[in-house]
PDB file of N, CA and C in Angstrom:
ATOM      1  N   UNK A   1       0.800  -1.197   0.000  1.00  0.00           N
ATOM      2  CA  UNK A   1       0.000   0.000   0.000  1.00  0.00           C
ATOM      3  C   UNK A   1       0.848   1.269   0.000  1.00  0.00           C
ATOM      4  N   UNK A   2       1.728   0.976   0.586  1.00  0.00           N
ATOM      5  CA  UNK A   2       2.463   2.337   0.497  1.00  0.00           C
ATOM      6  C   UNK A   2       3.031   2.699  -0.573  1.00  0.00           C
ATOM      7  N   UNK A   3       3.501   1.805  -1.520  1.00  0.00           N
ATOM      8  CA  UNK A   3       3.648   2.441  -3.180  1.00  0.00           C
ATOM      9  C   UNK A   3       2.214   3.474  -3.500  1.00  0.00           C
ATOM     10  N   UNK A   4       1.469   2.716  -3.096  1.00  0.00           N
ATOM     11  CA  UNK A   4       0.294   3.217  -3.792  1.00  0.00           C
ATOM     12  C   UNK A   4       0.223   4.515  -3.318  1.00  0.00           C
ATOM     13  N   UNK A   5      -0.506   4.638  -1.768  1.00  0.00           N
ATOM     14  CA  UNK A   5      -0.310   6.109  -1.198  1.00  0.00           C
ATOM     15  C   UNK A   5       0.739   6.980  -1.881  1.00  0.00           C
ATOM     16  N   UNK A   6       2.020   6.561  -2.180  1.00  0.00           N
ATOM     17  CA  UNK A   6       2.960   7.608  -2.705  1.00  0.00           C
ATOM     18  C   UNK A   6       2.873   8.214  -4.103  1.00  0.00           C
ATOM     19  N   UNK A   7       2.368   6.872  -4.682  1.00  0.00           N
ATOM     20  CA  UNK A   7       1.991   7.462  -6.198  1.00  0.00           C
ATOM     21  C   UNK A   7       0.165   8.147  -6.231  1.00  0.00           C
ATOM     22  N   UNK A   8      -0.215   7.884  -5.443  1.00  0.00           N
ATOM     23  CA  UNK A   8      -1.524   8.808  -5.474  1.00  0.00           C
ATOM     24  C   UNK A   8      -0.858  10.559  -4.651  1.00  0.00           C
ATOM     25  N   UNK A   9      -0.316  10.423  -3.797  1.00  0.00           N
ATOM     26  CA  UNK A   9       0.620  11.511  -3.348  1.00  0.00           C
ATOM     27  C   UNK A   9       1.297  12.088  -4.591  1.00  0.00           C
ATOM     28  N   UNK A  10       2.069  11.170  -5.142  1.00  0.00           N
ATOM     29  CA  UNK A  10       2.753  12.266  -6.714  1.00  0.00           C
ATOM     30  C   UNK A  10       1.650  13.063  -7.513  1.00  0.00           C
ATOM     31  N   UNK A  11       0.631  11.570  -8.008  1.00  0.00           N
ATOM     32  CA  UNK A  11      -0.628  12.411  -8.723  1.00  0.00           C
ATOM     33  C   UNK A  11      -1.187  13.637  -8.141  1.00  0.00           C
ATOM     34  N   UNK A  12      -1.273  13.695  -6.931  1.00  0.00           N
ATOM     35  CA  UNK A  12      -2.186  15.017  -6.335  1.00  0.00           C
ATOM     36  C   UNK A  12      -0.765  15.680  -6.500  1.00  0.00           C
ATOM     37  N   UNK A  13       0.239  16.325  -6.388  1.00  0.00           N
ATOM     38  CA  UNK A  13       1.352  17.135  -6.172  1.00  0.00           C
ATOM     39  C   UNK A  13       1.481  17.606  -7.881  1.00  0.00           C
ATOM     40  N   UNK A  14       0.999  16.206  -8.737  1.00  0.00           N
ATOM     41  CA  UNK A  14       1.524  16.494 -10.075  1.00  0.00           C
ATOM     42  C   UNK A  14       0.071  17.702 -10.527  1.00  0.00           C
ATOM     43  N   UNK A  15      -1.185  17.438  -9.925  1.00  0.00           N
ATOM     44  CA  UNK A  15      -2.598  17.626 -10.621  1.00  0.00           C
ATOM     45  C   UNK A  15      -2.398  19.600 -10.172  1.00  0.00           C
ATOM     46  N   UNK A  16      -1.979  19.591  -8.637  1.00  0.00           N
ATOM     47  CA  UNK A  16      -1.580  21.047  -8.344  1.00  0.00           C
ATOM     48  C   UNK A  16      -0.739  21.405  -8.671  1.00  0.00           C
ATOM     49  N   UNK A  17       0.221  21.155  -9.287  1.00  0.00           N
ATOM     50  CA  UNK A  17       1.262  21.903  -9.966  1.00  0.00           C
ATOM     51  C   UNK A  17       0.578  21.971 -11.048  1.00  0.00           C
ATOM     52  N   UNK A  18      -0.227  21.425 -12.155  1.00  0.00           N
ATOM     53  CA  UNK A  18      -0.576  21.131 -13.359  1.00  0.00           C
ATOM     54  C   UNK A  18      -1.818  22.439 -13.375  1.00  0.00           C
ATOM     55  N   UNK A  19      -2.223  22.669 -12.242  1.00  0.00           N
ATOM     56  CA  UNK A  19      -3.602  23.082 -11.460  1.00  0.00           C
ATOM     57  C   UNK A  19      -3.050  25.054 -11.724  1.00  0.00           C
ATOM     58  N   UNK A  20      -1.625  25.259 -11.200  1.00  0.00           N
ATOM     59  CA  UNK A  20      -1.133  26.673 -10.677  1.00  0.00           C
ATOM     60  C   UNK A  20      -0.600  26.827 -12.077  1.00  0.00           C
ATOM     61  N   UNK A  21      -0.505  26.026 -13.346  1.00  0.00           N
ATOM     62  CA  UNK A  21       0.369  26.509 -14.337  1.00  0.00           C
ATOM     63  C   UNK A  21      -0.268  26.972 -15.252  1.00  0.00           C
ATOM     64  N   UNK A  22      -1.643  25.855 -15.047  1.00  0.00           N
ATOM     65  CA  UNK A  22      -3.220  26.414 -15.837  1.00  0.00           C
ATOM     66  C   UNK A  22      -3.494  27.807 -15.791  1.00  0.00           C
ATOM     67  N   UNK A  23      -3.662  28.314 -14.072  1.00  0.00           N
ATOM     68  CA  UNK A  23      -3.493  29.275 -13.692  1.00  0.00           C
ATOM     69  C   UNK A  23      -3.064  30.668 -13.730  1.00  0.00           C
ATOM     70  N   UNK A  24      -1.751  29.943 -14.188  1.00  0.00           N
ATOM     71  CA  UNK A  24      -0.895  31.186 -14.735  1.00  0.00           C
ATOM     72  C   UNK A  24      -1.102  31.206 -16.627  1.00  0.00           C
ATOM     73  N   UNK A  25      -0.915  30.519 -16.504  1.00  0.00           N
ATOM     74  CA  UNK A  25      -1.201  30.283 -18.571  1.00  0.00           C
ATOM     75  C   UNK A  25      -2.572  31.478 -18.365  1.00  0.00           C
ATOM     76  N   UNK A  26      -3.602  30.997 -17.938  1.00  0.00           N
ATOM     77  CA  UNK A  26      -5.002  31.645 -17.798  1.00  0.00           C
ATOM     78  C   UNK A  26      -4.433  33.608 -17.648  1.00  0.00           C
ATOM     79  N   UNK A  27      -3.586  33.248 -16.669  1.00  0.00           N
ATOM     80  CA  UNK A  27      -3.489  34.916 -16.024  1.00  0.00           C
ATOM     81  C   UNK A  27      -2.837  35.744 -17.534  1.00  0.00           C
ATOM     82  N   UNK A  28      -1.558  34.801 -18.162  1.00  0.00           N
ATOM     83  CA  UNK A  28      -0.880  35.220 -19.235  1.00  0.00           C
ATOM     84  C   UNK A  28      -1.663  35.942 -20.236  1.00  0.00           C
ATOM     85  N   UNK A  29      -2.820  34.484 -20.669  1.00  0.00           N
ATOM     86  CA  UNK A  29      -3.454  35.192 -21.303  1.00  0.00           C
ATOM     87  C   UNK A  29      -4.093  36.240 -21.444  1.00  0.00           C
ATOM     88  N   UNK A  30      -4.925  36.551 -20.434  1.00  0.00           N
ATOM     89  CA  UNK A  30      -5.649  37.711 -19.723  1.00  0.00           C
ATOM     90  C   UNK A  30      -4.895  38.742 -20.219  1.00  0.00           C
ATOM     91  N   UNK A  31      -3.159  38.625 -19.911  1.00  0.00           N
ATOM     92  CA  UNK A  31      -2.330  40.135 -19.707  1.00  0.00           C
ATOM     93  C   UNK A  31      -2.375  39.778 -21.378  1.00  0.00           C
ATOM     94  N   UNK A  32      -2.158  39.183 -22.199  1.00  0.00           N
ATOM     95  CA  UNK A  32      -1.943  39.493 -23.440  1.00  0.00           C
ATOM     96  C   UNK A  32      -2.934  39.807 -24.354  1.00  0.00           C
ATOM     97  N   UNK A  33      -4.120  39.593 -24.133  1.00  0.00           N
ATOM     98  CA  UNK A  33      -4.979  39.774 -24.633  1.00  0.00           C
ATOM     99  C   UNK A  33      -5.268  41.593 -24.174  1.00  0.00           C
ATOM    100  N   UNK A  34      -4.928  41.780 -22.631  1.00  0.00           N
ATOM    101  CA  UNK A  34      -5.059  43.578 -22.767  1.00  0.00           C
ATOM    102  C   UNK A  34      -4.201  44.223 -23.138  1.00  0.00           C
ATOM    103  N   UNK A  35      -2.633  43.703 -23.344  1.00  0.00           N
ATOM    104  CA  UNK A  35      -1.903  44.124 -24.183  1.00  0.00           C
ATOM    105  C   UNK A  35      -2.436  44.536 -25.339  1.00  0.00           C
ATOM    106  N   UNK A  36      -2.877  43.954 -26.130  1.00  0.00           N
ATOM    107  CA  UNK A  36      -3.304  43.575 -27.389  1.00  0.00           C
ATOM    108  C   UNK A  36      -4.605  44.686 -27.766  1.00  0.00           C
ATOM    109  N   UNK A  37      -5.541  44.869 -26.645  1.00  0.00           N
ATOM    110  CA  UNK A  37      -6.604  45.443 -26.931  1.00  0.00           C
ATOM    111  C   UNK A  37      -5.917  47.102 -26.764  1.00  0.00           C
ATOM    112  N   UNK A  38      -4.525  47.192 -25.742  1.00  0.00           N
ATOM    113  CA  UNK A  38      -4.277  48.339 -25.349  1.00  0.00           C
ATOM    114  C   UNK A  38      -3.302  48.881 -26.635  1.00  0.00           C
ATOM    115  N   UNK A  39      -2.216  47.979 -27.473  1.00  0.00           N
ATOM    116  CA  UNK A  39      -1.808  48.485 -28.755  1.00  0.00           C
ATOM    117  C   UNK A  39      -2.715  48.714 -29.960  1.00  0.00           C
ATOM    118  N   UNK A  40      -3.929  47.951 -29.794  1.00  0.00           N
ATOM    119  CA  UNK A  40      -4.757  47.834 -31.067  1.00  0.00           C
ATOM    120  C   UNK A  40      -5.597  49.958 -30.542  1.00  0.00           C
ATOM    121  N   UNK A  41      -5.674  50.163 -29.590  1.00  0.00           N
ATOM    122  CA  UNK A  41      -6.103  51.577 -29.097  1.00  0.00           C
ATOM    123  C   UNK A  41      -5.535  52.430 -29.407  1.00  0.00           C
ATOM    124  N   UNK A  42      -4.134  52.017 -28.944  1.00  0.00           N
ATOM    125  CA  UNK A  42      -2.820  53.313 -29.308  1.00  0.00           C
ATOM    126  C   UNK A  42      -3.032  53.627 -30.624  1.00  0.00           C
ATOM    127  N   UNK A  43      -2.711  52.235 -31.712  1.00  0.00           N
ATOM    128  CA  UNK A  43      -2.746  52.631 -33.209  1.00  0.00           C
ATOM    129  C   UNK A  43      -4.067  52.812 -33.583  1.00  0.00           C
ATOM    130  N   UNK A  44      -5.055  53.040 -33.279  1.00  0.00           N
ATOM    131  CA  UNK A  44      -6.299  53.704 -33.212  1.00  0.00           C
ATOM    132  C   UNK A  44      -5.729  55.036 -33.116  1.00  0.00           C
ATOM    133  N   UNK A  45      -5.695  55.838 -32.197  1.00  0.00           N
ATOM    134  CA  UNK A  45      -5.174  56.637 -31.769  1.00  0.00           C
ATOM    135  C   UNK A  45      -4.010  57.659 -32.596  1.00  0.00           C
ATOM    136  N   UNK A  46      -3.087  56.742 -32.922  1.00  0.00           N
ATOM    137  CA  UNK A  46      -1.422  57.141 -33.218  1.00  0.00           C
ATOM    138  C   UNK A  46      -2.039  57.150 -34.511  1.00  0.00           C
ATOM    139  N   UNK A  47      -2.685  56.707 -35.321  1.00  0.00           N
ATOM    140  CA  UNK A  47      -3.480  57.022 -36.950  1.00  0.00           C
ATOM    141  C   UNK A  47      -4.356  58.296 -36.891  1.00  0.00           C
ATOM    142  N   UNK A  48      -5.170  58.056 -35.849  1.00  0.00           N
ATOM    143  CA  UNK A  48      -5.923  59.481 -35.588  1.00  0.00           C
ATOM    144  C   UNK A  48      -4.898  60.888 -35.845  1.00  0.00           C
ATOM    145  N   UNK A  49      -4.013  60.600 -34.457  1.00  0.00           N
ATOM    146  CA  UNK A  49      -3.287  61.801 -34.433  1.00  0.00           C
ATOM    147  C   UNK A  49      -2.345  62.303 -35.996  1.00  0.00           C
ATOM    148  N   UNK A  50      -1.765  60.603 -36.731  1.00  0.00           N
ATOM    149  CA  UNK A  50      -1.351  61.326 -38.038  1.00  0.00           C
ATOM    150  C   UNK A  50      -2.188  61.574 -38.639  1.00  0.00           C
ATOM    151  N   UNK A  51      -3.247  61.438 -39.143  1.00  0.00           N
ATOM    152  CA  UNK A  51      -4.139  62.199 -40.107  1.00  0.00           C
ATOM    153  C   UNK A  51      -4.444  63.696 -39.583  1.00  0.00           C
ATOM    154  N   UNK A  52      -4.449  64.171 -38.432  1.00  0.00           N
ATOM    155  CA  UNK A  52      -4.380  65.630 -38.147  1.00  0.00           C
ATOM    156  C   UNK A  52      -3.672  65.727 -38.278  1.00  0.00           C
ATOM    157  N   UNK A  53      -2.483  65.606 -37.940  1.00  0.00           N
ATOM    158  CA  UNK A  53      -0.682  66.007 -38.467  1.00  0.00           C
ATOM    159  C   UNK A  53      -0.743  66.576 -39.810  1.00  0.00           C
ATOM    160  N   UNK A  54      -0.696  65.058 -40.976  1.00  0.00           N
ATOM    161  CA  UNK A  54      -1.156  65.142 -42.212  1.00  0.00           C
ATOM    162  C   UNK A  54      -1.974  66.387 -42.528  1.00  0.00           C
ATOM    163  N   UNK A  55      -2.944  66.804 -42.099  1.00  0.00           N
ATOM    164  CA  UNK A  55      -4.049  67.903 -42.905  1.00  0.00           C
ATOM    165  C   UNK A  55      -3.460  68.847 -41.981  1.00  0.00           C
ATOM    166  N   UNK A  56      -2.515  69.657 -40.894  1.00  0.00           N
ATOM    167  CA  UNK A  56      -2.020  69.868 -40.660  1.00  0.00           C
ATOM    168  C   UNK A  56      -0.868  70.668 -41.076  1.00  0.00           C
ATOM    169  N   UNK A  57      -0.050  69.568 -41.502  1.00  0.00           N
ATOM    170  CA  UNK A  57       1.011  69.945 -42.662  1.00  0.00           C
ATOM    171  C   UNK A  57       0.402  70.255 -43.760  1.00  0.00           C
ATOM    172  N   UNK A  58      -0.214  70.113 -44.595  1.00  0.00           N
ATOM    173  CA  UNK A  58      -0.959  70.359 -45.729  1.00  0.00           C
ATOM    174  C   UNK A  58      -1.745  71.931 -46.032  1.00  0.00           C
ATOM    175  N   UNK A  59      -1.995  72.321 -44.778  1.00  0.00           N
ATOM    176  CA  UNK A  59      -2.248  73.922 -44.691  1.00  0.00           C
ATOM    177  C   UNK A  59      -1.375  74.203 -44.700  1.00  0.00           C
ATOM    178  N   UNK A  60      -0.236  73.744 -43.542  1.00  0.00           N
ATOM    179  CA  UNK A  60       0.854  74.717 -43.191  1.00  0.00           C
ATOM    180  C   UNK A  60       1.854  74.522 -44.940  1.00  0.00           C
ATOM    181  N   UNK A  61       1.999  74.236 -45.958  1.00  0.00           N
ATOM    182  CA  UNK A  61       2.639  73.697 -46.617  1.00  0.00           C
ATOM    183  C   UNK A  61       1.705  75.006 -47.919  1.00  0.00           C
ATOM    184  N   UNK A  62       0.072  75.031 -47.533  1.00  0.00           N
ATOM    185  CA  UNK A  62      -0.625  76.100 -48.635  1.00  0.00           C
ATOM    186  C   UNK A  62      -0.148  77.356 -48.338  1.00  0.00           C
ATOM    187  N   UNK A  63      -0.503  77.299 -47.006  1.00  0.00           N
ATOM    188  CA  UNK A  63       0.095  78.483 -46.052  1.00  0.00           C
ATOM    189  C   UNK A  63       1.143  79.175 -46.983  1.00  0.00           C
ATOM    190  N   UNK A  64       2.024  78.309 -46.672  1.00  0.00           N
ATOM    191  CA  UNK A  64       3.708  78.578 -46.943  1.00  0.00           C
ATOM    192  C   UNK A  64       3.387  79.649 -48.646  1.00  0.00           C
ATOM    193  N   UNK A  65       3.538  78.173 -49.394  1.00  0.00           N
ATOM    194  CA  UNK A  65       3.213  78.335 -50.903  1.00  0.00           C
ATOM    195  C   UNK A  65       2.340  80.221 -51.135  1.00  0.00           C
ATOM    196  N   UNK A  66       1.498  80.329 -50.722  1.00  0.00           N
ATOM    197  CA  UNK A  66       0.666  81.239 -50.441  1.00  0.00           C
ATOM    198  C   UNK A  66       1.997  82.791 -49.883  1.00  0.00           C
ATOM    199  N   UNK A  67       2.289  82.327 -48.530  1.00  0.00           N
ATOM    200  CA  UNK A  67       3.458  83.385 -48.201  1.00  0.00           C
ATOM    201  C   UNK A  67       4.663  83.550 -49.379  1.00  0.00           C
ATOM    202  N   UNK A  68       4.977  82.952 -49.765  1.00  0.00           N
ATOM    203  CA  UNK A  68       6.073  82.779 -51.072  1.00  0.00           C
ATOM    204  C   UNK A  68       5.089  83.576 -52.274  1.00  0.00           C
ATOM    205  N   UNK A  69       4.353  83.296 -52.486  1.00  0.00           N
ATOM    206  CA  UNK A  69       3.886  83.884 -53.595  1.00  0.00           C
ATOM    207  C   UNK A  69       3.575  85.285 -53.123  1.00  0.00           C
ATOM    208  N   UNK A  70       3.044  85.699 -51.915  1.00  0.00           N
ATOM    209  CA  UNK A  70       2.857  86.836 -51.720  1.00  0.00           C
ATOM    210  C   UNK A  70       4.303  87.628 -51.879  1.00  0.00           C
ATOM    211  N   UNK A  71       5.314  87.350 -50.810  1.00  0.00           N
ATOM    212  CA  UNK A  71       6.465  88.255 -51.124  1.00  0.00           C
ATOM    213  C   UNK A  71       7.217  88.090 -52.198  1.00  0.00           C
ATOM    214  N   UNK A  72       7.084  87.177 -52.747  1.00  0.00           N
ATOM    215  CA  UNK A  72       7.884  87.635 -54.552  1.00  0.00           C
ATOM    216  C   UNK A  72       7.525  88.425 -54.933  1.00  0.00           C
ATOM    217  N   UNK A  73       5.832  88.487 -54.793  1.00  0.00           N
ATOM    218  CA  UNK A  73       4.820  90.170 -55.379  1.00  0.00           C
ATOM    219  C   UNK A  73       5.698  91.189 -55.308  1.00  0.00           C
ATOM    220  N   UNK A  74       5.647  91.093 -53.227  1.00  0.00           N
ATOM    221  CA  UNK A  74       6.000  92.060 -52.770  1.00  0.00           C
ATOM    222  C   UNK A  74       8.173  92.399 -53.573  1.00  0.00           C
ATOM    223  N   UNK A  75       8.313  91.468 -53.577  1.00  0.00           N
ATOM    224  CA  UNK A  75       9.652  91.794 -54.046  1.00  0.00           C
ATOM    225  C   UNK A  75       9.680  92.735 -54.989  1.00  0.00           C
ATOM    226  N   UNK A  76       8.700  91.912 -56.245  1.00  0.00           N
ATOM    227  CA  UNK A  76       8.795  92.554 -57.443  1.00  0.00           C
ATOM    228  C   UNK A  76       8.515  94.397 -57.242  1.00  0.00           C
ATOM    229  N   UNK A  77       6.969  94.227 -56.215  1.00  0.00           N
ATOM    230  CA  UNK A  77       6.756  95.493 -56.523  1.00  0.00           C
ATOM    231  C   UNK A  77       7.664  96.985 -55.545  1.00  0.00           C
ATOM    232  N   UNK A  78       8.601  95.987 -54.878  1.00  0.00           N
ATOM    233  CA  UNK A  78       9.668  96.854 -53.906  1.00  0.00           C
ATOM    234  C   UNK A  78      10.854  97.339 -54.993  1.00  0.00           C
ATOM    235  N   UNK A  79      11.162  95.734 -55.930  1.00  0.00           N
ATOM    236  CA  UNK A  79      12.165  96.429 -56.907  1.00  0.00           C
ATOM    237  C   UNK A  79      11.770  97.893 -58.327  1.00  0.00           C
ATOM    238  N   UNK A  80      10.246  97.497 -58.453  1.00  0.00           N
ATOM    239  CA  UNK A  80      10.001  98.261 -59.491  1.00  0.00           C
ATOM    240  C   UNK A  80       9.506  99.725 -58.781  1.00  0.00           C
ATOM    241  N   UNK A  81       9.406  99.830 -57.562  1.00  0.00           N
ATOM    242  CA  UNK A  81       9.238 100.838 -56.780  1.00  0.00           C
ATOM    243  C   UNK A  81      11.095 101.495 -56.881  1.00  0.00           C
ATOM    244  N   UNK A  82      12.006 100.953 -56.267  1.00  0.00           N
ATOM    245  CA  UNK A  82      13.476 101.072 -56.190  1.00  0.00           C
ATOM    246  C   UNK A  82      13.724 102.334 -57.600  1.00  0.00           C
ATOM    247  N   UNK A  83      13.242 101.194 -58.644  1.00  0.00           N
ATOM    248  CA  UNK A  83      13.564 101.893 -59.775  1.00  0.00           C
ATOM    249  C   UNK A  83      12.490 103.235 -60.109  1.00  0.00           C
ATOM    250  N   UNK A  84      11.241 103.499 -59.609  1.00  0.00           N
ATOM    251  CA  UNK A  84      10.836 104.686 -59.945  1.00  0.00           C
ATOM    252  C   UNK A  84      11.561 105.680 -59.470  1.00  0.00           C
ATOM    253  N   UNK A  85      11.712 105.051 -57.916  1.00  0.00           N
ATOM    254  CA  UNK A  85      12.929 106.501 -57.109  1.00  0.00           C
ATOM    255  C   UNK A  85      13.675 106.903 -57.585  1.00  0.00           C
ATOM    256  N   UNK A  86      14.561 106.307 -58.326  1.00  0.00           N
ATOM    257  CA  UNK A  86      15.552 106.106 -58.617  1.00  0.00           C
ATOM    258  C   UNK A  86      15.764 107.116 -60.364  1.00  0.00           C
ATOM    259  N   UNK A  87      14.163 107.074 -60.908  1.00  0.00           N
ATOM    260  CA  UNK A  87      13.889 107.762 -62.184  1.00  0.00           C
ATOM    261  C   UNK A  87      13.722 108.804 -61.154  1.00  0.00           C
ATOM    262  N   UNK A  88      12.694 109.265 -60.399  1.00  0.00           N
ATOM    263  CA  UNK A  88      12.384 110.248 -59.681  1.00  0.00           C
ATOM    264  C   UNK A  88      13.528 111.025 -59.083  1.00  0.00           C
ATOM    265  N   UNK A  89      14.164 110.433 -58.240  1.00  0.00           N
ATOM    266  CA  UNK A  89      15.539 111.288 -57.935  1.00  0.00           C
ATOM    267  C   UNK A  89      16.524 111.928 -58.913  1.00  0.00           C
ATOM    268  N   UNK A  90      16.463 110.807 -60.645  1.00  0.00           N
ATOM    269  CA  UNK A  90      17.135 111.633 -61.533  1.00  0.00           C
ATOM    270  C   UNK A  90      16.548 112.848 -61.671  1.00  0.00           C
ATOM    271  N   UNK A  91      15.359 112.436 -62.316  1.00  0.00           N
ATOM    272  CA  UNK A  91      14.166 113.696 -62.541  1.00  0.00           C
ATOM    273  C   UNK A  91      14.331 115.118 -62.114  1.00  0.00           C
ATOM    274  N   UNK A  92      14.420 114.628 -60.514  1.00  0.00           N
ATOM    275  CA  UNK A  92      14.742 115.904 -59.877  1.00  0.00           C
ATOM    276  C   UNK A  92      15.699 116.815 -60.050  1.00  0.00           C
ATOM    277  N   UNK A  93      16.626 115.456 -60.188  1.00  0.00           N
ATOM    278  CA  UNK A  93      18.279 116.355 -59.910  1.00  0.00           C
ATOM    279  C   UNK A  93      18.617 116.966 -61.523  1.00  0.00           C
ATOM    280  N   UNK A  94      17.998 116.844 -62.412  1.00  0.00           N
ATOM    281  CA  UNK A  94      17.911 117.107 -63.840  1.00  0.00           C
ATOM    282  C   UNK A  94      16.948 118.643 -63.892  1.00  0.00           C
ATOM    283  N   UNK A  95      15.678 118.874 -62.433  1.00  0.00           N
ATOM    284  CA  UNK A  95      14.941 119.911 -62.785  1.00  0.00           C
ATOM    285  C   UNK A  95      15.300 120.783 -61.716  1.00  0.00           C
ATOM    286  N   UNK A  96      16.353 120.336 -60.875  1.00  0.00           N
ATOM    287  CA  UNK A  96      17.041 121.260 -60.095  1.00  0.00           C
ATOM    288  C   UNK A  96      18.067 122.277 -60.609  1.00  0.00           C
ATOM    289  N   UNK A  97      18.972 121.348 -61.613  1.00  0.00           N
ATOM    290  CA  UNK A  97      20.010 121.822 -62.028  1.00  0.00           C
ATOM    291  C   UNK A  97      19.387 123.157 -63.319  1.00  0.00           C
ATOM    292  N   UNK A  98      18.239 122.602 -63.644  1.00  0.00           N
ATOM    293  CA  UNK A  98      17.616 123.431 -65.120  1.00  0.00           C
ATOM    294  C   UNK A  98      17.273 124.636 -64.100  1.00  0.00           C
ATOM    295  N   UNK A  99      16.010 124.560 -62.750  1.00  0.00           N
ATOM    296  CA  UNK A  99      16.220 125.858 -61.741  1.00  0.00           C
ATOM    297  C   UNK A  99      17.554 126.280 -61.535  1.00  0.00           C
ATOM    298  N   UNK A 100      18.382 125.855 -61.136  1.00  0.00           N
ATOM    299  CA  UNK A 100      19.433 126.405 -61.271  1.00  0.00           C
ATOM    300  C   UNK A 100      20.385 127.263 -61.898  1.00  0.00           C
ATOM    301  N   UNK A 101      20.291 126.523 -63.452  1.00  0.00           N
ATOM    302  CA  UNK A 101      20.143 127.578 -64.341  1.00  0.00           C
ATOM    303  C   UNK A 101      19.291 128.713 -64.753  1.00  0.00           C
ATOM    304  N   UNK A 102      18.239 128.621 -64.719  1.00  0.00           N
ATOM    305  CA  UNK A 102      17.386 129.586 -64.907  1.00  0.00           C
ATOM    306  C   UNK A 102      17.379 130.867 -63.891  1.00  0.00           C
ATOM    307  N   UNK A 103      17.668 130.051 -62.354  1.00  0.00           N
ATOM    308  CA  UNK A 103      18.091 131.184 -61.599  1.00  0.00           C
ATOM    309  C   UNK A 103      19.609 131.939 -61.685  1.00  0.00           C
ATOM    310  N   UNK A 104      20.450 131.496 -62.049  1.00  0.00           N
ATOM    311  CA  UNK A 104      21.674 132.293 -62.609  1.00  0.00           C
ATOM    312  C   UNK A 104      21.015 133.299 -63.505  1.00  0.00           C
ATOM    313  N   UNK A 105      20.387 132.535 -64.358  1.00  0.00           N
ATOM    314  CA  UNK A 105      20.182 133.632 -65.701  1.00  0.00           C
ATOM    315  C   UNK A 105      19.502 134.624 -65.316  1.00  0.00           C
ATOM    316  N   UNK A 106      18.335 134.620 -64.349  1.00  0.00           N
ATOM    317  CA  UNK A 106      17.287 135.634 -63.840  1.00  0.00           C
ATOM    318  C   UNK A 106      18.128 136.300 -63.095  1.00  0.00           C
ATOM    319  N   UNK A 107      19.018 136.378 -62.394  1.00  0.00           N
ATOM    320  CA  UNK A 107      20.055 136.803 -61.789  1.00  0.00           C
ATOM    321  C   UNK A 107      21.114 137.675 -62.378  1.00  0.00           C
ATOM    322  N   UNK A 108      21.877 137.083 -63.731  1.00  0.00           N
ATOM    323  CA  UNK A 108      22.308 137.992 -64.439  1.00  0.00           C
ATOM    324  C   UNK A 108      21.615 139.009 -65.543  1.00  0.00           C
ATOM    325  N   UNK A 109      20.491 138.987 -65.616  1.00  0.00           N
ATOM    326  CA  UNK A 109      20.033 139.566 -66.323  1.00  0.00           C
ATOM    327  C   UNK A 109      18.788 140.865 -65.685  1.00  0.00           C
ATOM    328  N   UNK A 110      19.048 140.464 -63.983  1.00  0.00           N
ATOM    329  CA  UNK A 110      18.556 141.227 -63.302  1.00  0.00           C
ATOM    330  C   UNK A 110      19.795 142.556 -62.903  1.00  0.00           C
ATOM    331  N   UNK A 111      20.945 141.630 -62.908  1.00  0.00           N
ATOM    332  CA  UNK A 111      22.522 142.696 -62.939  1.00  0.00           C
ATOM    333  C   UNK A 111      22.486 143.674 -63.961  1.00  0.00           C
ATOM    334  N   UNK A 112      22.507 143.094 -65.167  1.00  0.00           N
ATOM    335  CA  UNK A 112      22.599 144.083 -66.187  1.00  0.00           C
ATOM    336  C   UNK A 112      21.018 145.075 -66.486  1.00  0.00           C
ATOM    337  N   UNK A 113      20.208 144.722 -66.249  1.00  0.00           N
ATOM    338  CA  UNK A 113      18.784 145.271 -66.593  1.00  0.00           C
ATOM    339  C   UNK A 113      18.990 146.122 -65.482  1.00  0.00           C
TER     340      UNK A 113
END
């Protein structure tokens, strides 16, 4: 009998160990399965957030395009401004010098008269 008792003793020692591994297998699963539900959320999530990114960048990118086109305008119309001054300041200095003359002449001809 005492074989026996010992091997019914192994069986029960083998059935609770067999019993706590179930156990844990069971618990494993549990954690992997909320793993699973908790990455499948994130990339829920982490897709969400790039598609706002995406449309995002996509203004900021019209935006841009938009600012670029405006100051080239503005370039152009700063350089073709540059150059009116630039006629304008001759202009001047061309109807200064002609007053100039004209006032000599009104001048000498105010001497002799």
């Amino acid at each position: 009998m005492k074989n026996e008792d010992r091997i019914i003793e192994l069986l029960s020692e083998y059935l609770q160990k067999t019993d706590r591994i179930l156990d844990r297998m069971e618990k494993t699963d549990r954690s992997v399965e909320m793993m699973s539900w908790a990455i499948a959320d994130h990339s829920l999530k982490f897709n969400e957030m790039n598609s706002k990114f995406n449309e995002m960048n996509s203004k900021f990118n019209e935006m841009n395009s938009k600012f670029n086109e405006m100051n080239s305008k503005f370039n152009e119309t700063n350089t073709k401004f540059s150059y009116q001054m630039a006629e304008m300041r001759e202009e001047q200095g061309i109807v200064l010098k002609e007053l100039l003359s004209i006032s000599k002449r009104v001048d000498l001809l105010e001497r002799k008269g």
